[in-house]
PDB file of N, CA and C in Angstrom:
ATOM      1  N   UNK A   1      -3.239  -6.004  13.180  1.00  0.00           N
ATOM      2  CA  UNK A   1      -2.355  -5.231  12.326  1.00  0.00           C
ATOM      3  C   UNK A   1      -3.105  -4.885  11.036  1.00  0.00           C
ATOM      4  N   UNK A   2      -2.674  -3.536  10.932  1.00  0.00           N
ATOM      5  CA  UNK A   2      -4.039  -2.846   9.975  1.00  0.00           C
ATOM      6  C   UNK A   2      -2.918  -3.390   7.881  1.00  0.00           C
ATOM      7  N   UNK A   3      -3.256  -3.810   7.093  1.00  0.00           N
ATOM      8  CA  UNK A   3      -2.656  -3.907   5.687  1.00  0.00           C
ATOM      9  C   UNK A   3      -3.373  -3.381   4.845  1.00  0.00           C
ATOM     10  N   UNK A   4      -2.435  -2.867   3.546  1.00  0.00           N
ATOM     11  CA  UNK A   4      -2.862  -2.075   2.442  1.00  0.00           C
ATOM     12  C   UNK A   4      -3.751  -2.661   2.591  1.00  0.00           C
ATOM     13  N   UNK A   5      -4.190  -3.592   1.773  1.00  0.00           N
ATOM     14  CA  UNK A   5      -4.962  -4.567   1.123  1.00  0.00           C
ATOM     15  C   UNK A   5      -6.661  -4.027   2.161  1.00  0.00           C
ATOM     16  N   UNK A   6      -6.383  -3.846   3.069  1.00  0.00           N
ATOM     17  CA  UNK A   6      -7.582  -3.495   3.820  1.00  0.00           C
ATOM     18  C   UNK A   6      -8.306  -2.002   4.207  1.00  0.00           C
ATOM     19  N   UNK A   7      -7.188  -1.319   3.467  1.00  0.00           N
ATOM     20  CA  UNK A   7      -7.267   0.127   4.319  1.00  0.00           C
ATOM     21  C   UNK A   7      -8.315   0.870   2.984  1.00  0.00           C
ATOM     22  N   UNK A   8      -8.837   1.921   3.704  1.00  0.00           N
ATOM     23  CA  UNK A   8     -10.599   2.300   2.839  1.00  0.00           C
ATOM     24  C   UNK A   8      -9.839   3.883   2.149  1.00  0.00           C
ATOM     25  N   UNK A   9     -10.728   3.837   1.015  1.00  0.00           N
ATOM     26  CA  UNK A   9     -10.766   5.151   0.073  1.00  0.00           C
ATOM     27  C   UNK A   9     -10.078   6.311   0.620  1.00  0.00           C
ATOM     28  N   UNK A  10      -8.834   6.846   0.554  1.00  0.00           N
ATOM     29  CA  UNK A  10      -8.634   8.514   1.582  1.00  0.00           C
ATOM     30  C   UNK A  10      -8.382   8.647   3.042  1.00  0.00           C
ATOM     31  N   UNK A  11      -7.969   7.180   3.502  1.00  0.00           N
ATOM     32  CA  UNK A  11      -7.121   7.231   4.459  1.00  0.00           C
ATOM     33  C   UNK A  11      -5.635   6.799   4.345  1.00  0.00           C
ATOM     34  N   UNK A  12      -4.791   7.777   5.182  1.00  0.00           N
ATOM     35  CA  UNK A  12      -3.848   7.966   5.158  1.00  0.00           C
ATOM     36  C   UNK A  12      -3.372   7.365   6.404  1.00  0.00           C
ATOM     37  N   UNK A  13      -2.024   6.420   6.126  1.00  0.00           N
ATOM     38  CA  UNK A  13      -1.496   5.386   6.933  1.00  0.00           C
ATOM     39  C   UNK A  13      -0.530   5.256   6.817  1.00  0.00           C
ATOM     40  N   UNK A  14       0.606   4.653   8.077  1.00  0.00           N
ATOM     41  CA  UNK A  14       1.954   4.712   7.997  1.00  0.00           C
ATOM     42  C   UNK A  14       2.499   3.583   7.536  1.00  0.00           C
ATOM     43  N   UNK A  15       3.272   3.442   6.706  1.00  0.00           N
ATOM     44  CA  UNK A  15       4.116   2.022   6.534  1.00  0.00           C
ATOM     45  C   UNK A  15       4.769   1.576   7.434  1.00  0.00           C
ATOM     46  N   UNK A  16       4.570   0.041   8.398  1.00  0.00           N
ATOM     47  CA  UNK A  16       4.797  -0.401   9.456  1.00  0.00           C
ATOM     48  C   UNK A  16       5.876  -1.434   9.152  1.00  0.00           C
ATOM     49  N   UNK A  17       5.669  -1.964   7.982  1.00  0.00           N
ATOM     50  CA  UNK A  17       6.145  -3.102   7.153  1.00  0.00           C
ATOM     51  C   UNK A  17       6.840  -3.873   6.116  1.00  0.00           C
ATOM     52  N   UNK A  18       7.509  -4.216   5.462  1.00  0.00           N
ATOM     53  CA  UNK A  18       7.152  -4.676   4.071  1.00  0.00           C
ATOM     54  C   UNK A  18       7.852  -6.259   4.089  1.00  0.00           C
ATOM     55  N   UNK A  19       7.032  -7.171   3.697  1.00  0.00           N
ATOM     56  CA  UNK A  19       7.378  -8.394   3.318  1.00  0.00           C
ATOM     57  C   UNK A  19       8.397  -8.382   2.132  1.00  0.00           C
ATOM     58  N   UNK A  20       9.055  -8.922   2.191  1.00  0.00           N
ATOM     59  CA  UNK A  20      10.163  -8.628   1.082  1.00  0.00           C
ATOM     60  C   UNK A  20      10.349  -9.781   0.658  1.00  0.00           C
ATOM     61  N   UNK A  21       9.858 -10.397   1.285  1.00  0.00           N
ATOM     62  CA  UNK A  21       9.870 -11.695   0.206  1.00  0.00           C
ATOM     63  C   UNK A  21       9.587 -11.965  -0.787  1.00  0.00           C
ATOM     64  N   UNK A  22       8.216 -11.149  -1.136  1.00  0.00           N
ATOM     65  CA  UNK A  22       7.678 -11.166  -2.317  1.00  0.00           C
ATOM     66  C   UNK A  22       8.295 -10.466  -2.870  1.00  0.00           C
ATOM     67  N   UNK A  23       8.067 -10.749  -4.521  1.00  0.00           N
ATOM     68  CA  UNK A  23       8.717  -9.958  -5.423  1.00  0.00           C
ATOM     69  C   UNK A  23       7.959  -8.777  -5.655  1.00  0.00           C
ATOM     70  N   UNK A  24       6.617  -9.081  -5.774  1.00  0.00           N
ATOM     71  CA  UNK A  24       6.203  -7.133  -5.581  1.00  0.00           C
ATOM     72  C   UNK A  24       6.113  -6.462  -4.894  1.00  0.00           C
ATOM     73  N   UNK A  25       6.860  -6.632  -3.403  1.00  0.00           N
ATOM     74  CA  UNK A  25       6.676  -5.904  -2.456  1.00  0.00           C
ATOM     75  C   UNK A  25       8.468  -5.401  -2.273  1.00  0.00           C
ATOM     76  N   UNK A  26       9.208  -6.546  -3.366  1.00  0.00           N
ATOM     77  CA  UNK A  26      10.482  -5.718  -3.840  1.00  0.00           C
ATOM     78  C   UNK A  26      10.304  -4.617  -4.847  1.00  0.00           C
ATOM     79  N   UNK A  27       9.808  -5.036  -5.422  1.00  0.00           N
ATOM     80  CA  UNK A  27       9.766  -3.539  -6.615  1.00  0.00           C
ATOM     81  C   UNK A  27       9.063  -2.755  -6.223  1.00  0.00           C
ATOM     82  N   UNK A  28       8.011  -2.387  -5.402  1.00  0.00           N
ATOM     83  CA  UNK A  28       7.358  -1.650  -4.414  1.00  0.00           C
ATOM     84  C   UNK A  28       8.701  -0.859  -3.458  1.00  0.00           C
ATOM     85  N   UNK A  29       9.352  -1.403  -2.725  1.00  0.00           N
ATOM     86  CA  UNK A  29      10.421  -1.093  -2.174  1.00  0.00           C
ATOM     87  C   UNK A  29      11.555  -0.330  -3.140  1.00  0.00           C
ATOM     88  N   UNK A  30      11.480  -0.798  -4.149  1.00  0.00           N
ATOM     89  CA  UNK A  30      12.421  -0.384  -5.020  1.00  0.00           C
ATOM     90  C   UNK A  30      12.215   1.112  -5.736  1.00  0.00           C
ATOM     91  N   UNK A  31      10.784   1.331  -5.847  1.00  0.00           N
ATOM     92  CA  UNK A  31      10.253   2.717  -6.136  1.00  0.00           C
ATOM     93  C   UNK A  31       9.926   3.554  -4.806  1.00  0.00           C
ATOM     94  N   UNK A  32      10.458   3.078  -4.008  1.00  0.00           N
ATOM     95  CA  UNK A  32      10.307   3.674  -2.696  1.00  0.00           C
ATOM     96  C   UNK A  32       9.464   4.098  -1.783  1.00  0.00           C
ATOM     97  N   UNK A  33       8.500   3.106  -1.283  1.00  0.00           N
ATOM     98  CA  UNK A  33       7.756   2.486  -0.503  1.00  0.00           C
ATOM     99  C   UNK A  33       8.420   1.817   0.482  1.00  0.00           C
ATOM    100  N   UNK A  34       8.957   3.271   1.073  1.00  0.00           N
ATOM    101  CA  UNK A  34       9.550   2.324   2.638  1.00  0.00           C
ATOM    102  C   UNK A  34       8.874   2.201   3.513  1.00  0.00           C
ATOM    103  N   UNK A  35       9.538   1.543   4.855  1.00  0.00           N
ATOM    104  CA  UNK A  35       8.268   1.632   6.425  1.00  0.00           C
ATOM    105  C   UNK A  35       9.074   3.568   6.472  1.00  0.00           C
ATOM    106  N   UNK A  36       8.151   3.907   7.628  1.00  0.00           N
ATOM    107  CA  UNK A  36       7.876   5.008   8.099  1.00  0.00           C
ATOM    108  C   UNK A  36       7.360   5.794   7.121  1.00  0.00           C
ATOM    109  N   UNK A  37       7.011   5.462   5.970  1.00  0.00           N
ATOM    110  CA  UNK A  37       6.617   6.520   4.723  1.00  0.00           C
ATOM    111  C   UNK A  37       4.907   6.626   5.040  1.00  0.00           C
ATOM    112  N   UNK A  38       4.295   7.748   4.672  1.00  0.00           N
ATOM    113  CA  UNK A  38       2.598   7.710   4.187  1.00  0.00           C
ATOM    114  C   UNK A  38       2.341   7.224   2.825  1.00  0.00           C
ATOM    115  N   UNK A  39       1.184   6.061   2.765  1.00  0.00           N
ATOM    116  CA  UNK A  39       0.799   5.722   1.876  1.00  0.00           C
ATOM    117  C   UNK A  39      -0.927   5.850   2.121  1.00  0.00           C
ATOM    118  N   UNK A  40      -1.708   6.170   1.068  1.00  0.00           N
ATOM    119  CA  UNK A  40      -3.292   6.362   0.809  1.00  0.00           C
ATOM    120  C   UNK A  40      -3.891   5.523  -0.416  1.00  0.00           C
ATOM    121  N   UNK A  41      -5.209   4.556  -0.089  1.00  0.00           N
ATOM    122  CA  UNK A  41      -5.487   4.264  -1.071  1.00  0.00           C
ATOM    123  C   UNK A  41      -6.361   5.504  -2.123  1.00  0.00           C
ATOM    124  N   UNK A  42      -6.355   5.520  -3.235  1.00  0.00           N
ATOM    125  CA  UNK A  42      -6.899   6.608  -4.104  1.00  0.00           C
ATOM    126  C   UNK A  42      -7.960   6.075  -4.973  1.00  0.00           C
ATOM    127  N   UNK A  43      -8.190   5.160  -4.785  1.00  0.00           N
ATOM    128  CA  UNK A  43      -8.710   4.559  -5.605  1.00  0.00           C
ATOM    129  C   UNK A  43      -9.522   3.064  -5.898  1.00  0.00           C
ATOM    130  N   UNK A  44     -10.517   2.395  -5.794  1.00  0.00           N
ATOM    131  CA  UNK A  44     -10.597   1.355  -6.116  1.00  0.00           C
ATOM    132  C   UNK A  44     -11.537   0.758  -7.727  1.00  0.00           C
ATOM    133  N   UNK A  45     -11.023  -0.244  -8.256  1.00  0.00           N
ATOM    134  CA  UNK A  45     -11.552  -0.758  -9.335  1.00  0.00           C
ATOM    135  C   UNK A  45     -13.272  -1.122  -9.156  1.00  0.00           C
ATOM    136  N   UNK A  46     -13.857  -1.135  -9.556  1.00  0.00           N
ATOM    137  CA  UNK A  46     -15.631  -1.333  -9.545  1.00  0.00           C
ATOM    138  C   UNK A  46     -15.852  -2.521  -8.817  1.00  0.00           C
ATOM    139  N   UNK A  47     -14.978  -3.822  -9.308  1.00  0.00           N
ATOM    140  CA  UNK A  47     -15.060  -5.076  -8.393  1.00  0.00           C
ATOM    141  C   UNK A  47     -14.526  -5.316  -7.256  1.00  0.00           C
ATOM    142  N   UNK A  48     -13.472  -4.311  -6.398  1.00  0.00           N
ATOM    143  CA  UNK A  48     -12.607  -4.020  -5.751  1.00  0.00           C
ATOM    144  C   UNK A  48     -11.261  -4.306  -5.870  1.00  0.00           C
ATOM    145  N   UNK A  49     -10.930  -5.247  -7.043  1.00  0.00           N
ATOM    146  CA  UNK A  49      -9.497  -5.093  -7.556  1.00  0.00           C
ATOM    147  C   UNK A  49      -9.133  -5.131  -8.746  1.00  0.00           C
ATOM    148  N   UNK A  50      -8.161  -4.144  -8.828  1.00  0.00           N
ATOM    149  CA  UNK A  50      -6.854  -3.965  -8.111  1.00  0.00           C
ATOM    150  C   UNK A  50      -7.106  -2.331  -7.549  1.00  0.00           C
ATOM    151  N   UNK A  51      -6.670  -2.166  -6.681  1.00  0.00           N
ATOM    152  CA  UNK A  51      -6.293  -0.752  -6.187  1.00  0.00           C
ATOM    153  C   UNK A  51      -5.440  -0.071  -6.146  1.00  0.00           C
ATOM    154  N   UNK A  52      -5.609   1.726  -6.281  1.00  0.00           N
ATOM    155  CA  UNK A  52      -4.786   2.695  -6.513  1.00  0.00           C
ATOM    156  C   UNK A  52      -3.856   3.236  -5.341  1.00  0.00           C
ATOM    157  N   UNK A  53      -2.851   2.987  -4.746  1.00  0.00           N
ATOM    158  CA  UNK A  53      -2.395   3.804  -4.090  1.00  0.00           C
ATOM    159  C   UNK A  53      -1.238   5.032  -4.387  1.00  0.00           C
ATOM    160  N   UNK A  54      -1.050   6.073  -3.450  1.00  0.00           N
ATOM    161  CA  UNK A  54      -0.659   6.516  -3.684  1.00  0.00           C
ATOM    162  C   UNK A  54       0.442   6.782  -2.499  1.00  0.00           C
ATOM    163  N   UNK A  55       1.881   7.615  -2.595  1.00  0.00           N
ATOM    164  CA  UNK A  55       3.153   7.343  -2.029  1.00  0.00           C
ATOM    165  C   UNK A  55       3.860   8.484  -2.896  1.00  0.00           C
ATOM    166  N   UNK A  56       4.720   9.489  -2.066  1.00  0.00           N
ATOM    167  CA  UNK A  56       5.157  10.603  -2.648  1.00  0.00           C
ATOM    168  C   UNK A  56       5.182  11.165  -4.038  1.00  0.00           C
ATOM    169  N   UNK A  57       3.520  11.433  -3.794  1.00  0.00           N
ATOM    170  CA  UNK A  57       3.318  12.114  -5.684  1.00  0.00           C
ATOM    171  C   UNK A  57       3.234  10.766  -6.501  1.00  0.00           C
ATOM    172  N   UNK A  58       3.890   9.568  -6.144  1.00  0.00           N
ATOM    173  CA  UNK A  58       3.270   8.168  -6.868  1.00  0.00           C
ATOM    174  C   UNK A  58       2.039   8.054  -7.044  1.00  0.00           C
ATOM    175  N   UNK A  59       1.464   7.377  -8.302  1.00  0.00           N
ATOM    176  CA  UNK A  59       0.318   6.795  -7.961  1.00  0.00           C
ATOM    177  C   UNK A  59       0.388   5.395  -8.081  1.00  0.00           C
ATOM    178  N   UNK A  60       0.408   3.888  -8.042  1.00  0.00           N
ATOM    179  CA  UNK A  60       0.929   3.017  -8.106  1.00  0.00           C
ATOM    180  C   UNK A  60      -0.597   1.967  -8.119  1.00  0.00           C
ATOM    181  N   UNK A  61      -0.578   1.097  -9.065  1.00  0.00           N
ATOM    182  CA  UNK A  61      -1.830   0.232  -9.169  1.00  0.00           C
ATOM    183  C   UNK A  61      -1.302  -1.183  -8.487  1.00  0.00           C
ATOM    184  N   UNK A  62      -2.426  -1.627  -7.582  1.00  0.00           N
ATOM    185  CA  UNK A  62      -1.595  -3.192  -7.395  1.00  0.00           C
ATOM    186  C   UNK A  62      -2.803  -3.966  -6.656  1.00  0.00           C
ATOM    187  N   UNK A  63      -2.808  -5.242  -7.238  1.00  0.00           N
ATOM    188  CA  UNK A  63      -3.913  -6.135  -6.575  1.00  0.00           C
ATOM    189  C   UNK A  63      -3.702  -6.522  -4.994  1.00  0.00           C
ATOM    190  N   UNK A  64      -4.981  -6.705  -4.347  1.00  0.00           N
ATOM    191  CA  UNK A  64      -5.198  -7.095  -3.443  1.00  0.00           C
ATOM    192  C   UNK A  64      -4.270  -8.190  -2.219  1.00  0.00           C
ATOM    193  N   UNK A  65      -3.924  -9.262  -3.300  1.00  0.00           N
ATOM    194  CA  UNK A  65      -3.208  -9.770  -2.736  1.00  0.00           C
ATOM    195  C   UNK A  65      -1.589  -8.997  -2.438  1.00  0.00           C
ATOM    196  N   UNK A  66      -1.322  -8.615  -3.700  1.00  0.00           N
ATOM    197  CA  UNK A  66       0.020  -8.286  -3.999  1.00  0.00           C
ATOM    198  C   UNK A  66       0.183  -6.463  -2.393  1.00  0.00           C
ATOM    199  N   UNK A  67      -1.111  -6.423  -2.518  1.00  0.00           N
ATOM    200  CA  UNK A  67      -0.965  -5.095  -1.484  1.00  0.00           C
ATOM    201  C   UNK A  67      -1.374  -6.020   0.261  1.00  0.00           C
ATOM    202  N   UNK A  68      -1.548  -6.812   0.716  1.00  0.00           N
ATOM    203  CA  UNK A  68      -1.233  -7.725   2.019  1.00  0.00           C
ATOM    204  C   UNK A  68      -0.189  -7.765   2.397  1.00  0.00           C
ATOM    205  N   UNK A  69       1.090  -7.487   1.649  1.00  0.00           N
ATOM    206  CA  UNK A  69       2.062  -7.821   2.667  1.00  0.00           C
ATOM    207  C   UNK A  69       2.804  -6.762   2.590  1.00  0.00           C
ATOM    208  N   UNK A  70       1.640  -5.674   2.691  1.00  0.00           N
ATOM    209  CA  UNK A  70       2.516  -4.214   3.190  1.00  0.00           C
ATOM    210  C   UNK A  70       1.832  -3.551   4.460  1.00  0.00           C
ATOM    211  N   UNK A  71       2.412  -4.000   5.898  1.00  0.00           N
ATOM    212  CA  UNK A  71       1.614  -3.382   6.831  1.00  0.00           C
ATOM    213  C   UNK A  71       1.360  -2.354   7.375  1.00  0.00           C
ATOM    214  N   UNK A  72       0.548  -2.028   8.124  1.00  0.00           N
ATOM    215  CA  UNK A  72       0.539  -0.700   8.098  1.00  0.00           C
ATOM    216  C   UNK A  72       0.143  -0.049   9.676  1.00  0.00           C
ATOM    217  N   UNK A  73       0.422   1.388  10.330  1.00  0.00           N
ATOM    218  CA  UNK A  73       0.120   1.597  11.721  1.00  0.00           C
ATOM    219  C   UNK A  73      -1.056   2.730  11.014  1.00  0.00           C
ATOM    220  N   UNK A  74      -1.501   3.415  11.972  1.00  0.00           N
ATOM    221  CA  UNK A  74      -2.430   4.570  11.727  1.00  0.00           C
ATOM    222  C   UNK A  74      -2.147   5.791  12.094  1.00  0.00           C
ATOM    223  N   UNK A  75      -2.051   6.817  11.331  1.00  0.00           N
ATOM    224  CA  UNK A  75      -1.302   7.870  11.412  1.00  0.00           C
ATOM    225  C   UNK A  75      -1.945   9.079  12.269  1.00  0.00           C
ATOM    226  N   UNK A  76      -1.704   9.349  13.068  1.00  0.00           N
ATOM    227  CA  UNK A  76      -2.158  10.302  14.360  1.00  0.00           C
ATOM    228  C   UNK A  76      -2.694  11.716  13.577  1.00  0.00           C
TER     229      UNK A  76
END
């Protein structure tokens, strides 16, 4: 199972997932980051975290860990 946390520069991927347990993957949800949505990373920091993604016209910053428990399928 493919997760943010893993997915490379300008690929575009489906939301399969979201752990909701966590609390940032509630407020993630809450700005509307649902499953079936496209999300792309845009961005990464020089050390590789935290990373930029992006989600309808969002751009949204979030560390590594905090982006794992959003899974993801691969978009045809």
């Amino acid at each position: 199972m493919l997760k943010l946390s893993n997915l490379s520069i300008g690929i575009k991927a489906r939301v399969k997932a979201i752990d909701a347990k966590k609390s940032v993957d509630q407020r993630l949800m809450v700005m509307g980051l649902l499953p079936g949505m496209d999300v792309k990373v845009v961005q990464v920091a020089p050390l590789g975290d935290p990373i930029a993604i992006e989600f309808q016209g969002r751009r949204v910053s979030l560390r590594r860990a905090e982006a794992s428990g959003v899974l993801l399928e691969s978009v045809a």
